[in-house]
C-alpha atoms as a PDB file:
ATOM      1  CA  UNK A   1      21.483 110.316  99.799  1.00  0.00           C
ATOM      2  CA  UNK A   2      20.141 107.398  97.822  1.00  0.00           C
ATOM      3  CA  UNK A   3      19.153 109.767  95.059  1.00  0.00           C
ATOM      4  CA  UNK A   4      22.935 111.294  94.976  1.00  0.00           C
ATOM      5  CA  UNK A   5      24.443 108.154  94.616  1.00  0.00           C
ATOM      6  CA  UNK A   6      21.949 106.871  91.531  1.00  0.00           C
ATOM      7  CA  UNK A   7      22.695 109.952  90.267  1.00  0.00           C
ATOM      8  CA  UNK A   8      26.802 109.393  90.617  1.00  0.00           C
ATOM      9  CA  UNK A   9      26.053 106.476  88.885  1.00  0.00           C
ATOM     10  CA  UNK A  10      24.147 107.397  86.017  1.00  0.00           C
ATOM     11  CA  UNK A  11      26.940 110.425  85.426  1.00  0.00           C
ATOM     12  CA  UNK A  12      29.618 107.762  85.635  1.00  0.00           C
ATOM     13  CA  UNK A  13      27.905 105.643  83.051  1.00  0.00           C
ATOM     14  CA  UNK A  14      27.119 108.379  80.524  1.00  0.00           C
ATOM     15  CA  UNK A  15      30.630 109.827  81.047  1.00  0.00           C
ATOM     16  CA  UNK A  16      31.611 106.369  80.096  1.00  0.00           C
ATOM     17  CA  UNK A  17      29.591 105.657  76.843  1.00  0.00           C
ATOM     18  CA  UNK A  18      30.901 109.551  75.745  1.00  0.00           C
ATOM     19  CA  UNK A  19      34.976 108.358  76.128  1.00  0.00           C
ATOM     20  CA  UNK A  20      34.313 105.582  74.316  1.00  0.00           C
ATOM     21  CA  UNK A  21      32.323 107.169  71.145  1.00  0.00           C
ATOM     22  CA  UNK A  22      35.703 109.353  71.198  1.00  0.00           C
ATOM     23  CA  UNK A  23      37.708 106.861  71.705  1.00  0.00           C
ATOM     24  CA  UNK A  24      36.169 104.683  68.647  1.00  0.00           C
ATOM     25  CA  UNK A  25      36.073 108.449  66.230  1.00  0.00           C
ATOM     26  CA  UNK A  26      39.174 109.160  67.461  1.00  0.00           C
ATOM     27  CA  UNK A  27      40.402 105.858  65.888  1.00  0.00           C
ATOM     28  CA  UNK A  28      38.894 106.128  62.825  1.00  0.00           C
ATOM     29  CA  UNK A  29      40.081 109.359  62.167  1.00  0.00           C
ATOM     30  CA  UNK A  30      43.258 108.143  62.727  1.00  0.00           C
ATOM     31  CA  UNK A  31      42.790 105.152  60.734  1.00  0.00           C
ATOM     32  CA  UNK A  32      41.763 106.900  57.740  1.00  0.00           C
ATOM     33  CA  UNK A  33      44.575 109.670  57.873  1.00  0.00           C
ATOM     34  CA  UNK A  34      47.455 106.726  58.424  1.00  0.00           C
ATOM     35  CA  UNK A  35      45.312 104.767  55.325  1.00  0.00           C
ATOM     36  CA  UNK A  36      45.697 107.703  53.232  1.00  0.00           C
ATOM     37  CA  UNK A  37      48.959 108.602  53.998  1.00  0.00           C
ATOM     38  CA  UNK A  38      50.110 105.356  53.033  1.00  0.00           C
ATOM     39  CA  UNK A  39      48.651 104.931  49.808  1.00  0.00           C
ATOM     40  CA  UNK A  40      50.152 108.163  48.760  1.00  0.00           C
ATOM     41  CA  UNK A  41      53.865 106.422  49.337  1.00  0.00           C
ATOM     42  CA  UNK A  42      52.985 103.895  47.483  1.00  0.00           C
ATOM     43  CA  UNK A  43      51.831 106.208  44.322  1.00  0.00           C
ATOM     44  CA  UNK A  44      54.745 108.398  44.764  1.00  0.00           C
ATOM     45  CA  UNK A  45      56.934 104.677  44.746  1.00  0.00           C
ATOM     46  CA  UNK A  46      55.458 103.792  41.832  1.00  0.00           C
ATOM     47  CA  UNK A  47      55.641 107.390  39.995  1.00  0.00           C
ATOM     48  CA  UNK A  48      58.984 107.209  40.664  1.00  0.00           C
ATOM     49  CA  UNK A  49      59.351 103.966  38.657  1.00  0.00           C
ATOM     50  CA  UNK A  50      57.907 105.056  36.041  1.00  0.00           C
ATOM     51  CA  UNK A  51      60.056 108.504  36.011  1.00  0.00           C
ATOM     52  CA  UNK A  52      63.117 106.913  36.168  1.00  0.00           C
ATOM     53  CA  UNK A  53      61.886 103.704  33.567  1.00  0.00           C
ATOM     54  CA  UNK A  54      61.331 106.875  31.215  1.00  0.00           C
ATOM     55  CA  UNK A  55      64.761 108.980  31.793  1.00  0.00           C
ATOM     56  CA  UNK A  56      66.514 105.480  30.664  1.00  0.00           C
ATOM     57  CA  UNK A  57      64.532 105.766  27.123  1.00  0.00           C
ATOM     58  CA  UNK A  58      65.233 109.195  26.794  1.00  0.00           C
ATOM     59  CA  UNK A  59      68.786 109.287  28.160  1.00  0.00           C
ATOM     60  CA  UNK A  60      70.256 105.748  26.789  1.00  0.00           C
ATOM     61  CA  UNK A  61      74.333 105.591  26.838  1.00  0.00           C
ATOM     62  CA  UNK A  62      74.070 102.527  25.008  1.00  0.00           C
ATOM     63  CA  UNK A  63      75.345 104.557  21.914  1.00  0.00           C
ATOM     64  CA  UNK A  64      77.925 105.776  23.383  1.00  0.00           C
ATOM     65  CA  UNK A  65      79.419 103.084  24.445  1.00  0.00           C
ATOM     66  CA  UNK A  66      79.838 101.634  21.272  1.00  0.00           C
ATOM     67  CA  UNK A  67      81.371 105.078  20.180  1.00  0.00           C
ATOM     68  CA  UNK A  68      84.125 104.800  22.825  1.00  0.00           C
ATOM     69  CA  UNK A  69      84.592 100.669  21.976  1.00  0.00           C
ATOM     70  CA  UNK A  70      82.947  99.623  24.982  1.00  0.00           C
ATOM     71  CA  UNK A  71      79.699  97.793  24.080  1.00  0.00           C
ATOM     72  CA  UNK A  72      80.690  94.898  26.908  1.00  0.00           C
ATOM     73  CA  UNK A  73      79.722  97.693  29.725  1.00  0.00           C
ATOM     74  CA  UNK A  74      75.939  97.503  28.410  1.00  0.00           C
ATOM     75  CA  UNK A  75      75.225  93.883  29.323  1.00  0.00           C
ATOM     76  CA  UNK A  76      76.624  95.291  32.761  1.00  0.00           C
ATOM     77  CA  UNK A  77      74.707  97.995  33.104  1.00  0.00           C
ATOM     78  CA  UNK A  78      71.433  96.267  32.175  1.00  0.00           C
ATOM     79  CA  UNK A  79      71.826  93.541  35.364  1.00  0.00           C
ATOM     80  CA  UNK A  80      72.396  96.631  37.538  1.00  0.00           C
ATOM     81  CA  UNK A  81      69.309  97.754  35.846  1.00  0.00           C
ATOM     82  CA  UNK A  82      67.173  94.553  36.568  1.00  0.00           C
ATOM     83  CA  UNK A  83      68.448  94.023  39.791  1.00  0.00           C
ATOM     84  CA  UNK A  84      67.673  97.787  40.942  1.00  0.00           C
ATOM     85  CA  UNK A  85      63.924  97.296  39.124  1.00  0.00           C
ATOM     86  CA  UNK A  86      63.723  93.952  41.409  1.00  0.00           C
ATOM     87  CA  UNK A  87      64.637  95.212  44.223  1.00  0.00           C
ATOM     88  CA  UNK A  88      62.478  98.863  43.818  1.00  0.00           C
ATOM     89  CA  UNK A  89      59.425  96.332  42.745  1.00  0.00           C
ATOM     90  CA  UNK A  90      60.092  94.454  46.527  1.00  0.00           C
ATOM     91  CA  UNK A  91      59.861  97.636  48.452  1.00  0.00           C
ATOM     92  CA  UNK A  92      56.918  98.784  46.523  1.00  0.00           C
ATOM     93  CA  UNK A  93      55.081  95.153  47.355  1.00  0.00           C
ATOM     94  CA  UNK A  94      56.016  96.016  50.946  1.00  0.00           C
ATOM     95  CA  UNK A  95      54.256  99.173  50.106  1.00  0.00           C
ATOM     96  CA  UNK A  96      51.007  98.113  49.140  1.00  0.00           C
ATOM     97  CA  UNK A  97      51.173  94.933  52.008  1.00  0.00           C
ATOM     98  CA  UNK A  98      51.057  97.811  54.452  1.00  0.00           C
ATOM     99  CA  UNK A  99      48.690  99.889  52.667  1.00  0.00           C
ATOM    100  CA  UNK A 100      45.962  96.943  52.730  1.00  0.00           C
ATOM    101  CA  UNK A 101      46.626  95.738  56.450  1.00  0.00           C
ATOM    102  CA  UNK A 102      46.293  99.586  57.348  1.00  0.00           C
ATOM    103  CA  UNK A 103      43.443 100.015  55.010  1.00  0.00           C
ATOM    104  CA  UNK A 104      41.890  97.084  56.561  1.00  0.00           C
ATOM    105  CA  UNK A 105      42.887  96.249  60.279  1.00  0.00           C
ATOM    106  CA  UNK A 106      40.040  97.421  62.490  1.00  0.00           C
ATOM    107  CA  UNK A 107      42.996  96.947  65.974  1.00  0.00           C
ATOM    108  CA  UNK A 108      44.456  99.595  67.719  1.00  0.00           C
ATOM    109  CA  UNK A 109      47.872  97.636  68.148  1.00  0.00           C
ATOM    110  CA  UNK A 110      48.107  96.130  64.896  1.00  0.00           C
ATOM    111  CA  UNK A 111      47.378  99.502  63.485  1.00  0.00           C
ATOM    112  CA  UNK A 112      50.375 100.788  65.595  1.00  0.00           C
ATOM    113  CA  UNK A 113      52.709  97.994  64.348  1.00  0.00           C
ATOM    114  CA  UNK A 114      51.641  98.583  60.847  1.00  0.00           C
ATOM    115  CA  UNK A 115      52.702 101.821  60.918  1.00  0.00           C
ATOM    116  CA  UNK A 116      56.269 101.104  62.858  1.00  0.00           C
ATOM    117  CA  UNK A 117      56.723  98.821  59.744  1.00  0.00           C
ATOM    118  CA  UNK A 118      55.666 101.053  57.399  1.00  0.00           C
ATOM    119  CA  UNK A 119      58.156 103.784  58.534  1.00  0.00           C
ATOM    120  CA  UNK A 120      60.983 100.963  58.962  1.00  0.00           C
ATOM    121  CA  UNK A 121      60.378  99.952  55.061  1.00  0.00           C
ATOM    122  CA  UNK A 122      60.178 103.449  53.866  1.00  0.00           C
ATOM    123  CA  UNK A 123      63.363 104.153  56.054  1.00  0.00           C
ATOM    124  CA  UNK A 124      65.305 101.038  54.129  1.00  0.00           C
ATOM    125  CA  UNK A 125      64.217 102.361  50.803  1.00  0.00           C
ATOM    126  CA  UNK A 126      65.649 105.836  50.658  1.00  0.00           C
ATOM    127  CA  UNK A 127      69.221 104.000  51.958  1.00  0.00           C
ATOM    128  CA  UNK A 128      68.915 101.550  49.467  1.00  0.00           C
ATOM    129  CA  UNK A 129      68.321 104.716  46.664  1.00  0.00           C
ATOM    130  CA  UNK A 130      71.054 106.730  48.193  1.00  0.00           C
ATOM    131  CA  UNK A 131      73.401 103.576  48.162  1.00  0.00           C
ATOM    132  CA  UNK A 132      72.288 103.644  44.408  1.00  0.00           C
ATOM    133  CA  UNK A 133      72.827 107.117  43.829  1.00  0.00           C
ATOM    134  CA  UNK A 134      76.513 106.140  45.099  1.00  0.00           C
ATOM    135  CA  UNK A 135      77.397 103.276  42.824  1.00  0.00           C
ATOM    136  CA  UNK A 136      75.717 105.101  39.818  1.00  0.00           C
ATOM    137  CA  UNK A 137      78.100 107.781  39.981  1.00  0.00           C
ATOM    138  CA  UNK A 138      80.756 105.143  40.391  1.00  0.00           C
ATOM    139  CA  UNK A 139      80.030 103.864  37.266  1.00  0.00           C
ATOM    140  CA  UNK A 140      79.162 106.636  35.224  1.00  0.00           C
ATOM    141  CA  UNK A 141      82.704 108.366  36.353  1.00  0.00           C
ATOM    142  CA  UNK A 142      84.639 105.044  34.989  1.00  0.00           C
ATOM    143  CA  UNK A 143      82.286 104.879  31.862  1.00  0.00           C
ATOM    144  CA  UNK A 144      82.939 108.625  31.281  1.00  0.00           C
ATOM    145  CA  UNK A 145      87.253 108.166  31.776  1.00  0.00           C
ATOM    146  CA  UNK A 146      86.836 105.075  29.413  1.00  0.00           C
ATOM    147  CA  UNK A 147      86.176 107.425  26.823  1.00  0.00           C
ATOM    148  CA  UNK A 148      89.211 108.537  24.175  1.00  0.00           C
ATOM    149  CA  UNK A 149      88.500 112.512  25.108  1.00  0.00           C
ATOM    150  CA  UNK A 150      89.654 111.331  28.737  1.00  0.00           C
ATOM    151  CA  UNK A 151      93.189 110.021  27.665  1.00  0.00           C
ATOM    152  CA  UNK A 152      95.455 113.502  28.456  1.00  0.00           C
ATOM    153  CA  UNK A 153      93.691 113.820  31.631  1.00  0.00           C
ATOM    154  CA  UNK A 154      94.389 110.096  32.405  1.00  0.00           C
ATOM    155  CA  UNK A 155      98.390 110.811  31.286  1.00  0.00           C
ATOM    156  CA  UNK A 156      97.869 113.943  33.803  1.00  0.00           C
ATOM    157  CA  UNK A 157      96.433 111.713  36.662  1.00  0.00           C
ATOM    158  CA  UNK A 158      99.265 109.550  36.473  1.00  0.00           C
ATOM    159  CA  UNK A 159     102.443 111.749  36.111  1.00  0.00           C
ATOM    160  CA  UNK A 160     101.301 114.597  38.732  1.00  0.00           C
ATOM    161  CA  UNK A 161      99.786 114.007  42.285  1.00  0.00           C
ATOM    162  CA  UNK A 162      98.024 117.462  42.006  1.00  0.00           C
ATOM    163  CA  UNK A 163      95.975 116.550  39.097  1.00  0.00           C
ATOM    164  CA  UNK A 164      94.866 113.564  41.012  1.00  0.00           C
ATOM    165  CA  UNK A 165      94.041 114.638  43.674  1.00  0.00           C
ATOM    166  CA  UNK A 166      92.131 117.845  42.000  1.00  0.00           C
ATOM    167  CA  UNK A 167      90.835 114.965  39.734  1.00  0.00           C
ATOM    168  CA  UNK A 168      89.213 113.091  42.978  1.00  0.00           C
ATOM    169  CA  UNK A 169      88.182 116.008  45.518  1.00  0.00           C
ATOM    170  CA  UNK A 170      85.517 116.926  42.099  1.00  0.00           C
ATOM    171  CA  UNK A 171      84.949 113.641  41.764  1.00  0.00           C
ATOM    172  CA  UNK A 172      83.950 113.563  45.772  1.00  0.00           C
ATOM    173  CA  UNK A 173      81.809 116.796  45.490  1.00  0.00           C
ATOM    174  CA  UNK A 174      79.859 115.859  42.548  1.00  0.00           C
ATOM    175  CA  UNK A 175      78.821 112.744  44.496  1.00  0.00           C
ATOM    176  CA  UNK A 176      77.826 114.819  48.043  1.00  0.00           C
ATOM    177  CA  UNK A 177      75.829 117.163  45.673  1.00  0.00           C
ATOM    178  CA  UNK A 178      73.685 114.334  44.178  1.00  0.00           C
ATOM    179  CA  UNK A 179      73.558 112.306  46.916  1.00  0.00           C
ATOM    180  CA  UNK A 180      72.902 115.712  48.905  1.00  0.00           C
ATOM    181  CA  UNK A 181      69.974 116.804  46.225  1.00  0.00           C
ATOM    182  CA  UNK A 182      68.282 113.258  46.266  1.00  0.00           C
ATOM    183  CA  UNK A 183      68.239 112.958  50.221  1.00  0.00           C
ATOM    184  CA  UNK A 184      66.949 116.533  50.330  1.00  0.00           C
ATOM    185  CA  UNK A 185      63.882 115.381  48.053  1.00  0.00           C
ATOM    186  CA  UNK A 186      63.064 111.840  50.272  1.00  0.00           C
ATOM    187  CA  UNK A 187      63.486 114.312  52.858  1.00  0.00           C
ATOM    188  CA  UNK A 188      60.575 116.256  51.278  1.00  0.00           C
ATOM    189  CA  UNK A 189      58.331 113.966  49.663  1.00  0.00           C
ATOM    190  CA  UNK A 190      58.576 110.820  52.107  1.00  0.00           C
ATOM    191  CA  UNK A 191      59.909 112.424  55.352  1.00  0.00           C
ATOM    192  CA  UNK A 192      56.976 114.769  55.179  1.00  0.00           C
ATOM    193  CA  UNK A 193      54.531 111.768  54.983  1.00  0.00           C
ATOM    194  CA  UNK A 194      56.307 109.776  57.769  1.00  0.00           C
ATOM    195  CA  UNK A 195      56.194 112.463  60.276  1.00  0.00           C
ATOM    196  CA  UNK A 196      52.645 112.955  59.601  1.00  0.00           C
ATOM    197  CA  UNK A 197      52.410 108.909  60.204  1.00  0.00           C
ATOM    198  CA  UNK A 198      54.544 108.927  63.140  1.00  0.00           C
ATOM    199  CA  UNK A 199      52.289 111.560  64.927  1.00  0.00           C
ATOM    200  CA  UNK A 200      49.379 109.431  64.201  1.00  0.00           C
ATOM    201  CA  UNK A 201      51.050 106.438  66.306  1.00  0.00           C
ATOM    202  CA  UNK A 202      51.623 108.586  69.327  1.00  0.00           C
ATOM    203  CA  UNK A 203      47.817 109.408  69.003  1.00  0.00           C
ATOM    204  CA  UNK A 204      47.132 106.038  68.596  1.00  0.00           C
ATOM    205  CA  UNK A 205      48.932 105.060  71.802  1.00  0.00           C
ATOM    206  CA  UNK A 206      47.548 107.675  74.063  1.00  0.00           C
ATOM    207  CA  UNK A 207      44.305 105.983  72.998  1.00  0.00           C
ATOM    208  CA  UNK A 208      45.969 102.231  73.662  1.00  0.00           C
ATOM    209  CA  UNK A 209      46.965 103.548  77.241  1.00  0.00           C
END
């Protein structure tokens, strides 16, 4: 009997030491797979920058808006810019604070919270681009009736209800289509990576458990 039981015992121990050289590759399998996925947002953040820092060389209304007498809308425009640079510049700080303290945490629970964060932060930016998507077709509707061309279908809009509301219900779908198109692609690009994150905290906290 005295040989069972040292034997129990030496099992128990080496069943032991193998959970916790799972446990520990487990982690680091993990860690590397929520490290990577994280420092792809943060390239896609910043290719997106530079996308949209090129389509505003390229595709510059500051022309016409002195062809339609309303050079006053650029200075406008260019604080919306600034502001939306400052704020996309924030978010992609946030970005690469996450990416480090995943990169280098070596904690199962502040691994966890850095990805709950990271998701939260990712979550706040595509709102704050769809909110943009929103007021940019706000203004590029009133920048495109301030033009001369628009002045019958302004006289239109006024005299008969039809018009206006025609006028508005395009005005509406044009908006659900872009906003539609550019949630679809956040959808793609960054929901794809936070899924892939999120199942990497469940694993995480079967591990914690």
């Amino acid at each position: 009997m005295k040989e069972l039981d040292l034997l129990k015992k030496d099992w128990n121990k080496t069943a032991d030491t193998f959970q916790q050289v799972s446990e520990v590759e487990i982690y680091n399998m993990i860690h590397k797979k929520s490290s990577s996925i994280v420092k792809w947002i943060l390239v896609i953040s910043l290719l997106e920058i530079l996308f949209w820092t090129a389509s505003n060389f390229v595709f510059s209304i500051d022309e016409f808006l002195k062809k339609i007498n309303h050079p006053e809308y650029i200075l406008y425009l260019e604080i919306i810019t600034y502001f939306n640079y400052v704020v996309v510049l924030i978010f992609v700080y946030f970005f690469y604070k996450n990416y480090a303290t995943i990169s280098t945490t070596k904690s199962t629970k502040l691994l966890m919270s850095s990805i709950l964060r990271t998701r939260k932060t990712i979550q706040y930016y595509v709102w704050y681009n769809l909110a943009m998507v929103v007021l940019s077709s706000i203004i590029s509707f009133f920048i495109a009736f301030s033009s001369p061309e628009m002045n019958y279908l302004k006289e239109k809009i006024a005299t008969n209800g039809t018009v206006m509301l025609m006028v508005i219900s395009i005005l509406l779908l044009v908006t659900l289509i872009s906003l539609g198109l550019v949630w679809c692609f956040y959808r793609l690009i960054y929901g794809t990576l936070l899924r892939r994150l999120y199942a990497n905290y469940k694993e995480l906290k079967k591990i914690d458990l």
